[in-house]
C-alpha atoms as a PDB file:
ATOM      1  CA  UNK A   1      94.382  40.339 169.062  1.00  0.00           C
ATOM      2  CA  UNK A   2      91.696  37.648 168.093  1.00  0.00           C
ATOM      3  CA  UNK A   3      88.540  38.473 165.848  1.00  0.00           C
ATOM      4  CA  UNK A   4      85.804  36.130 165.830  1.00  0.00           C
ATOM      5  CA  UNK A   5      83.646  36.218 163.207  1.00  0.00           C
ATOM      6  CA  UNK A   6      80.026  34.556 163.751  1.00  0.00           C
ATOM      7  CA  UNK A   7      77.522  34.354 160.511  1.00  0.00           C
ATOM      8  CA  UNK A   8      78.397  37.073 159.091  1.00  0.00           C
ATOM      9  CA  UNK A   9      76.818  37.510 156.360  1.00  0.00           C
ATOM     10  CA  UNK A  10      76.331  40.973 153.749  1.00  0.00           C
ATOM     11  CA  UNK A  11      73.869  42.098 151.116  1.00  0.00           C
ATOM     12  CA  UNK A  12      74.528  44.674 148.703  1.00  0.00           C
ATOM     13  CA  UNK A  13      72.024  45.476 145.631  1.00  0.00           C
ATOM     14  CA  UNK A  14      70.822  42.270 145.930  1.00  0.00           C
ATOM     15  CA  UNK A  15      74.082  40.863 145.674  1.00  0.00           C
ATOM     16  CA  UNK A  16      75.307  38.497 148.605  1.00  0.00           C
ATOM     17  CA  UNK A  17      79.086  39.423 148.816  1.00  0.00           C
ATOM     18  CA  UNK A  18      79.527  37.866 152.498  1.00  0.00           C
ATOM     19  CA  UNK A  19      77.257  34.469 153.482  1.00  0.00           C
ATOM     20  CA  UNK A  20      77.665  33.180 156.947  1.00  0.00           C
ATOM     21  CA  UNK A  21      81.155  33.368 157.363  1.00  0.00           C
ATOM     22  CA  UNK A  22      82.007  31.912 160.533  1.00  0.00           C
ATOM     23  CA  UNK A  23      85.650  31.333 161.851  1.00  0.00           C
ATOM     24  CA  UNK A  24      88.347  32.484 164.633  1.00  0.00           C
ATOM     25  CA  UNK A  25      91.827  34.546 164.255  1.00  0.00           C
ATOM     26  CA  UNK A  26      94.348  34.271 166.360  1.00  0.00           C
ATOM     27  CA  UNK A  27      98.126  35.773 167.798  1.00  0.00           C
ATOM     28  CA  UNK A  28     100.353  35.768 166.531  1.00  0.00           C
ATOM     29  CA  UNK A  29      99.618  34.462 163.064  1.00  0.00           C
ATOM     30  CA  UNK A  30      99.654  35.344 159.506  1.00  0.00           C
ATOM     31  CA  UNK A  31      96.031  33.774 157.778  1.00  0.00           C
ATOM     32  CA  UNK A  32      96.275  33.767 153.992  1.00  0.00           C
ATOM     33  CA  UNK A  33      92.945  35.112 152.617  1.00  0.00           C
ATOM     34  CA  UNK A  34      92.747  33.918 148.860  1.00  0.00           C
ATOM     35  CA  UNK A  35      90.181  33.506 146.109  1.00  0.00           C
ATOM     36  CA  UNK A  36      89.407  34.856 142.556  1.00  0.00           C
ATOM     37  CA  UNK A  37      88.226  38.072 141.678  1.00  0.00           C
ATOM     38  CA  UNK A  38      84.583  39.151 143.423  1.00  0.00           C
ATOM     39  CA  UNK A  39      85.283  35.881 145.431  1.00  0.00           C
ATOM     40  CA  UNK A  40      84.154  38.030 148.686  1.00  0.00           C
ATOM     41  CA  UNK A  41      88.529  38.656 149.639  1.00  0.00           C
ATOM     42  CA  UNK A  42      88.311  42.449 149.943  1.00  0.00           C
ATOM     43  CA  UNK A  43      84.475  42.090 151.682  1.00  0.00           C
ATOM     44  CA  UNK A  44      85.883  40.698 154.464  1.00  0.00           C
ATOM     45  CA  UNK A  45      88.466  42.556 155.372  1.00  0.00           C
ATOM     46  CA  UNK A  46      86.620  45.497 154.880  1.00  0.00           C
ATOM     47  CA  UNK A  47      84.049  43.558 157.450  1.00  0.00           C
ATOM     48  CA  UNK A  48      86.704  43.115 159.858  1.00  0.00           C
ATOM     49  CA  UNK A  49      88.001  46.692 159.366  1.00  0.00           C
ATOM     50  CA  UNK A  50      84.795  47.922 160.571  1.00  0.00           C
ATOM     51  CA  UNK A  51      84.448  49.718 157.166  1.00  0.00           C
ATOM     52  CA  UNK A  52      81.279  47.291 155.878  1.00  0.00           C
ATOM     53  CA  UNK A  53      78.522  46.468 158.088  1.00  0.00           C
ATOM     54  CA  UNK A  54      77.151  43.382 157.969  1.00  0.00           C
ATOM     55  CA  UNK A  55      73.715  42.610 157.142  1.00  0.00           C
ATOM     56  CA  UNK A  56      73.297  40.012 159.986  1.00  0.00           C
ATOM     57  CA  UNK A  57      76.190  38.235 162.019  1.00  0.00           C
ATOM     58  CA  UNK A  58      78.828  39.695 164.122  1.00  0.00           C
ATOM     59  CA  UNK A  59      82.408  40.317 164.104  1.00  0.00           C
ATOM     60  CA  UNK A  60      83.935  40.451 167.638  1.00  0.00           C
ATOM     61  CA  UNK A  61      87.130  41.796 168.216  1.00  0.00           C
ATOM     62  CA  UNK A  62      88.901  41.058 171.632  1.00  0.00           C
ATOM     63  CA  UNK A  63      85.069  40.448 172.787  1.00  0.00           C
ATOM     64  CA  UNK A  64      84.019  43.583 171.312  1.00  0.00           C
ATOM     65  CA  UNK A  65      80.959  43.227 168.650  1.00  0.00           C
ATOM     66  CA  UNK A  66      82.003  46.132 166.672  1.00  0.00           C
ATOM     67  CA  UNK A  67      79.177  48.306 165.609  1.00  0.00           C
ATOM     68  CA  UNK A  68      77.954  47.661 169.122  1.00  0.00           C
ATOM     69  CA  UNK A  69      80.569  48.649 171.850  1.00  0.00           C
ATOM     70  CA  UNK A  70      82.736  50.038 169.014  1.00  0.00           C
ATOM     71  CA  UNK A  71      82.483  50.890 165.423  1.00  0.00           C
ATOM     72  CA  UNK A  72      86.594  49.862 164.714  1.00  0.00           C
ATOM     73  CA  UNK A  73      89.180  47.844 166.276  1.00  0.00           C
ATOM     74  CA  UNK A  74      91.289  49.725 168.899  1.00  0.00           C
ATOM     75  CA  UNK A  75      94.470  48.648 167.426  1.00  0.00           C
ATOM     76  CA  UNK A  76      94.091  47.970 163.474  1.00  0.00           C
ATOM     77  CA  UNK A  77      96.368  48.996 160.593  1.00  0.00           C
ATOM     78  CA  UNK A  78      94.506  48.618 157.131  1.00  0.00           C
ATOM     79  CA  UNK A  79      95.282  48.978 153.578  1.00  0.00           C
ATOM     80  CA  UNK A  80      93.141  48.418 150.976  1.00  0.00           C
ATOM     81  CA  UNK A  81      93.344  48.603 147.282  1.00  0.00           C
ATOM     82  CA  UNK A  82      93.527  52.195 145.856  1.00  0.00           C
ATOM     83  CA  UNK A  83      94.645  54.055 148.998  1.00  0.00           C
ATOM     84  CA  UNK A  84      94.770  57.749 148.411  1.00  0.00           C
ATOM     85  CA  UNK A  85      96.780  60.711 149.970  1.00  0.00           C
ATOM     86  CA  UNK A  86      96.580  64.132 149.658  1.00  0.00           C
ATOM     87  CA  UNK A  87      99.178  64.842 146.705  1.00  0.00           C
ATOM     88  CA  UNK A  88     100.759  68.077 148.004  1.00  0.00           C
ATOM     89  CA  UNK A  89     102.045  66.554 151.028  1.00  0.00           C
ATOM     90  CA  UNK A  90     104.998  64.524 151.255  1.00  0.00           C
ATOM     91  CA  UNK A  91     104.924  61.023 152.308  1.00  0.00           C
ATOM     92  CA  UNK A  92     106.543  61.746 155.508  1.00  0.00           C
ATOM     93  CA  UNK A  93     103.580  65.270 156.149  1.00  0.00           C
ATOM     94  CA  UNK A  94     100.682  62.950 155.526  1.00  0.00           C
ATOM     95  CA  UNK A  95     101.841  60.172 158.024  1.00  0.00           C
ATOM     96  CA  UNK A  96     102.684  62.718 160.505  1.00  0.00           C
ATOM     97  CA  UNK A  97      98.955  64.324 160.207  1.00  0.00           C
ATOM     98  CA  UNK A  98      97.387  60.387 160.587  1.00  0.00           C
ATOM     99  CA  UNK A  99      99.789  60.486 164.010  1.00  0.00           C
ATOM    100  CA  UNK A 100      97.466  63.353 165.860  1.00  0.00           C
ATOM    101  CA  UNK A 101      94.159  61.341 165.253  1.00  0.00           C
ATOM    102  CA  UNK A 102      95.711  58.932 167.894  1.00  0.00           C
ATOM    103  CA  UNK A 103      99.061  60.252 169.218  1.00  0.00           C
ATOM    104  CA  UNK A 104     100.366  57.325 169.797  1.00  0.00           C
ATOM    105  CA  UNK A 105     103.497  57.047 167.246  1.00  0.00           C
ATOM    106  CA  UNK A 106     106.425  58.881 167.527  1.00  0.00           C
ATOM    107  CA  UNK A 107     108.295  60.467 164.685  1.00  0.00           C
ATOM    108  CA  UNK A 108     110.664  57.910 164.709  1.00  0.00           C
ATOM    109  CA  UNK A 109     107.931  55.187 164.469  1.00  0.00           C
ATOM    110  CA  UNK A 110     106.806  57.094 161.187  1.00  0.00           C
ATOM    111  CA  UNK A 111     110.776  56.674 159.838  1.00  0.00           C
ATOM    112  CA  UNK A 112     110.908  53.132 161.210  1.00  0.00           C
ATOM    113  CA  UNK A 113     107.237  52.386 159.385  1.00  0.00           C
ATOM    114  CA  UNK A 114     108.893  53.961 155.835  1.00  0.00           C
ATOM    115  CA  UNK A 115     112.684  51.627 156.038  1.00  0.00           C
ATOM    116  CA  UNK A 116     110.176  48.875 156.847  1.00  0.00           C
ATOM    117  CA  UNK A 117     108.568  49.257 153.707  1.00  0.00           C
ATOM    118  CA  UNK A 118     111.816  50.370 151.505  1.00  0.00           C
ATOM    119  CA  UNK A 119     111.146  53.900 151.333  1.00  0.00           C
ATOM    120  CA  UNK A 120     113.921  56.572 151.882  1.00  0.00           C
ATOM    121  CA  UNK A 121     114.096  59.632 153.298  1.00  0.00           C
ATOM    122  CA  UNK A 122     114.442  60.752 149.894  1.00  0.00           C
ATOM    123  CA  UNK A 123     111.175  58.995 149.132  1.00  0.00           C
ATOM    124  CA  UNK A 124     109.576  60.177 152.127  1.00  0.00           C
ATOM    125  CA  UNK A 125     110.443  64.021 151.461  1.00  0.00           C
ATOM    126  CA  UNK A 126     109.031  63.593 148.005  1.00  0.00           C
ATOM    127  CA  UNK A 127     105.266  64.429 147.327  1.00  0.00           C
ATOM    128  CA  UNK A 128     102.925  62.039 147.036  1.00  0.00           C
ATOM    129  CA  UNK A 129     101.987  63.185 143.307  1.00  0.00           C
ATOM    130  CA  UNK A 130     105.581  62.655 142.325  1.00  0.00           C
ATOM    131  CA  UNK A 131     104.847  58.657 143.321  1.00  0.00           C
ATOM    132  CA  UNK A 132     105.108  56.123 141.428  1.00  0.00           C
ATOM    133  CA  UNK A 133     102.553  53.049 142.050  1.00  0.00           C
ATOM    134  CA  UNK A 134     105.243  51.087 143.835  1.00  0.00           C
ATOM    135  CA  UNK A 135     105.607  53.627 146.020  1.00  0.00           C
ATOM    136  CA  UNK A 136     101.697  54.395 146.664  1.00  0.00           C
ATOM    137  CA  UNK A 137     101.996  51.314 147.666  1.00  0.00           C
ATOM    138  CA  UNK A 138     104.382  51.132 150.274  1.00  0.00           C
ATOM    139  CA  UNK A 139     103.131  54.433 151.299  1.00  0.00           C
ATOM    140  CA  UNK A 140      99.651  52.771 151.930  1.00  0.00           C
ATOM    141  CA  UNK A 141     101.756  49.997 153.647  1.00  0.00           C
ATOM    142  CA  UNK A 142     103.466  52.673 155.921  1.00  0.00           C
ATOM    143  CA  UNK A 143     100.819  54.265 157.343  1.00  0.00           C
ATOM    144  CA  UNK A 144      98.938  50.514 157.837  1.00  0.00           C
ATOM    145  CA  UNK A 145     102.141  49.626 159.912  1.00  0.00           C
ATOM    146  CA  UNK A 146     103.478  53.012 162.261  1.00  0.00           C
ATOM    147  CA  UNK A 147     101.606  52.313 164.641  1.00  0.00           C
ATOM    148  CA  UNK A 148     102.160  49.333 165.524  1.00  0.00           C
ATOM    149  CA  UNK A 149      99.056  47.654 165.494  1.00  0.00           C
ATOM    150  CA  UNK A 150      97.923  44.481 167.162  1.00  0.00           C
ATOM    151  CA  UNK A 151      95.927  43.801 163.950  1.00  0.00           C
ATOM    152  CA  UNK A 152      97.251  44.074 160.845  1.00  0.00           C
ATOM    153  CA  UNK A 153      94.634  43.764 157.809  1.00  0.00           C
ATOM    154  CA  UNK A 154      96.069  43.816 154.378  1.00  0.00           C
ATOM    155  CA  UNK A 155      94.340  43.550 150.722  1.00  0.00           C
ATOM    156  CA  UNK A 156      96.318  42.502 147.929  1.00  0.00           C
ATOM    157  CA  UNK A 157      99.707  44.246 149.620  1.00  0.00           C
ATOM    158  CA  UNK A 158     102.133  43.143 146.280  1.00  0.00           C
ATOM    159  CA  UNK A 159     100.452  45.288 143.865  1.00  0.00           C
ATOM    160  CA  UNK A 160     102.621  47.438 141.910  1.00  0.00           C
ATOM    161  CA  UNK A 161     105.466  46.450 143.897  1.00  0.00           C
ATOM    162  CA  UNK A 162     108.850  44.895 142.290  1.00  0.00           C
ATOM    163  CA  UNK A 163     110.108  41.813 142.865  1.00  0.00           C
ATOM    164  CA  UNK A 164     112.661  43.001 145.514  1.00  0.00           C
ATOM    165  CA  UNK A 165     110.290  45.428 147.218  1.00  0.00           C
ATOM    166  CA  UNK A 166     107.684  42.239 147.736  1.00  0.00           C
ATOM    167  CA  UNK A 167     110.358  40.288 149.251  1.00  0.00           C
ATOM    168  CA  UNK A 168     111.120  43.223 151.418  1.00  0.00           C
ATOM    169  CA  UNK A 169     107.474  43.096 153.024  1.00  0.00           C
ATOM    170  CA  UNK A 170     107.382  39.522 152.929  1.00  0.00           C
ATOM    171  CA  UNK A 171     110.027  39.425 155.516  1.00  0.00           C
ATOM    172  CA  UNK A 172     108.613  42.553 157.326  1.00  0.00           C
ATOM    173  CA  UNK A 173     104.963  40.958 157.699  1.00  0.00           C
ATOM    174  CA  UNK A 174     106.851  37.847 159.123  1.00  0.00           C
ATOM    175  CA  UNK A 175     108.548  40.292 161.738  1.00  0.00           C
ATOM    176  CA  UNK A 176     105.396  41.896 162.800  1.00  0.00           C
ATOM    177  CA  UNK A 177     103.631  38.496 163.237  1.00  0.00           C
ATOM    178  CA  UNK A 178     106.162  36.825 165.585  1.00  0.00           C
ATOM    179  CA  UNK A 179     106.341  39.640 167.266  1.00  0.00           C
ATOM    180  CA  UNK A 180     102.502  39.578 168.482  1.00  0.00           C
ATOM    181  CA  UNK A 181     100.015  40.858 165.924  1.00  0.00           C
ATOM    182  CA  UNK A 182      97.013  38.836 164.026  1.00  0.00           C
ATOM    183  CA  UNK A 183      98.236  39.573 160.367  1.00  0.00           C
ATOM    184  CA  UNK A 184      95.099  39.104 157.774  1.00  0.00           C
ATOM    185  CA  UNK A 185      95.822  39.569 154.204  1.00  0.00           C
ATOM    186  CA  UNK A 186      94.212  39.034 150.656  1.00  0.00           C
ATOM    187  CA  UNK A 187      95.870  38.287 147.895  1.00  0.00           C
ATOM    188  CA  UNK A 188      95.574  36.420 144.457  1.00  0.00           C
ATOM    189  CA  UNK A 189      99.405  36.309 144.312  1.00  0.00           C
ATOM    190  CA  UNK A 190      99.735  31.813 145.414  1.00  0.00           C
ATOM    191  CA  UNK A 191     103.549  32.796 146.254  1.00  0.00           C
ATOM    192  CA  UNK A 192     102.700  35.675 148.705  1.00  0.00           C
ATOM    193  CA  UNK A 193     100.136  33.421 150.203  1.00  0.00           C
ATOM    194  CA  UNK A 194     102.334  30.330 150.256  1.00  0.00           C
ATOM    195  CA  UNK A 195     105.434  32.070 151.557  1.00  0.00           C
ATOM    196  CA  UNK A 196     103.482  34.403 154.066  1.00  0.00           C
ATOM    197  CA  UNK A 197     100.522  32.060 155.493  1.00  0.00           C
ATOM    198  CA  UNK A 198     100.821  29.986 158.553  1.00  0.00           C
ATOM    199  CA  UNK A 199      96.698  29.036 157.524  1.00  0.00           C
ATOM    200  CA  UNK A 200      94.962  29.483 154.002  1.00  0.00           C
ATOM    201  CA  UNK A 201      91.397  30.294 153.959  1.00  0.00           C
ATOM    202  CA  UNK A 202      89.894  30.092 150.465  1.00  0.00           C
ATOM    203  CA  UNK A 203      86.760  31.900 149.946  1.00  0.00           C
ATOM    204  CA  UNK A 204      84.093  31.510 147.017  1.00  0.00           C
ATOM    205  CA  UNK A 205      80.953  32.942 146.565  1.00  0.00           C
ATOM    206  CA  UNK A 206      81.247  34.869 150.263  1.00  0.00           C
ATOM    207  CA  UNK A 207      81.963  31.391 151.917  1.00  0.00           C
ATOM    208  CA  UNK A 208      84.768  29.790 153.327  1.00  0.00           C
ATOM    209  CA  UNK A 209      85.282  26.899 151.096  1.00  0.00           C
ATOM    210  CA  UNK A 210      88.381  25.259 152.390  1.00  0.00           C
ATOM    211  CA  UNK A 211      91.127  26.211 154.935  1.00  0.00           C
END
């Protein structure tokens, strides 16, 4: 899936978060979004979500200006910092209820989507208020993945996660990637980005500085 982005630029209280940020994603790649905090990371992949609208610009998704033809991509699996679930369910109930918005995973996608992430069935039959952050986390990860999107947009996807749970989506990101998806993730972690990136874009201020 490619996603053009053409001045794009976004206001909010006077603050300029996003400022003409041009550039083009491609498939099958993993781009490496990084920057310091308020750097404009988490603007635009909200942005390219579809979940902020830009003050002027346009981001085109397989030659759809969304907000025009469409308000979201057709095929997009997001997390963003601070997911929440509804805390009665189990992991594995509140997955299943995202599946009949689309109908278009199977309940074995929904197990494949949680041993993906390093969840197990126990975890999965647990309630989400019995989670820990870690596995929030890979919850929020889950239900970005079971699908199987053709866009994958991730923000800061290491938090709260342990050192062998990282390197278990490390390697699963790589998977997806080769396998055909545009993978777009944020992060201030250098190792994630280093590891996971075949290009860095640095952004400062709500502009691409370097990549």
């Amino acid at each position: 899936m490619t996603v053009e982005l053409v001045n794009v630029s976004k206001t909010i209280m006077r603050n300029q978060v996003l400022d003409h940020v041009s550039f083009h994603f491609d498939s099958p790649k993993i781009y490496g979004v990084t920057g310091r905090n308020g750097s404009g990371k988490t603007m635009l992949i909200r942005a390219i979500a579809g979940l902020l609208i830009p003050t002027s610009g346009q981001v085109i998704v397989d030659g759809d200006v969304l907000h025009d033809k469409i308000d979201f991509p057709s095929s997009m699996g997001v997390t963003i910092e601070n997911t929440t679930f509804p805390r009665d369910l189990t992991g594995f109930q509140n997955l299943v209820s995202l599946s009949k918005i689309k109908k278009t995973a199977t309940t074995a996608d929904i197990k494949d989507a949680f041993r993906k992430v390093g969840l197990s069935e126990n975890d999965w039959n647990t309630k989400v208020a019995n989670y820990s952050l870690g596995m929030r986390q890979k919850l929020s990860i889950a239900q970005a993945i079971f699908e199987k999107p053709k866009l994958l947009l991730l923000d800061e996807p290491t938090n709260g996660l342990d050192e062998e749970s990282t390197w278990i989506l490390r390697n699963t990101l790589k998977v997806i990637a080769h396998a055909g998806s545009t993978v777009i993730l944020a992060s201030h972690d250098k190792e994630d980005i280093a590891y996971l990136s075949d290009e860095v874009i640095q952004i400062d201020g709500g502009k691409i500085v370097n990549n």
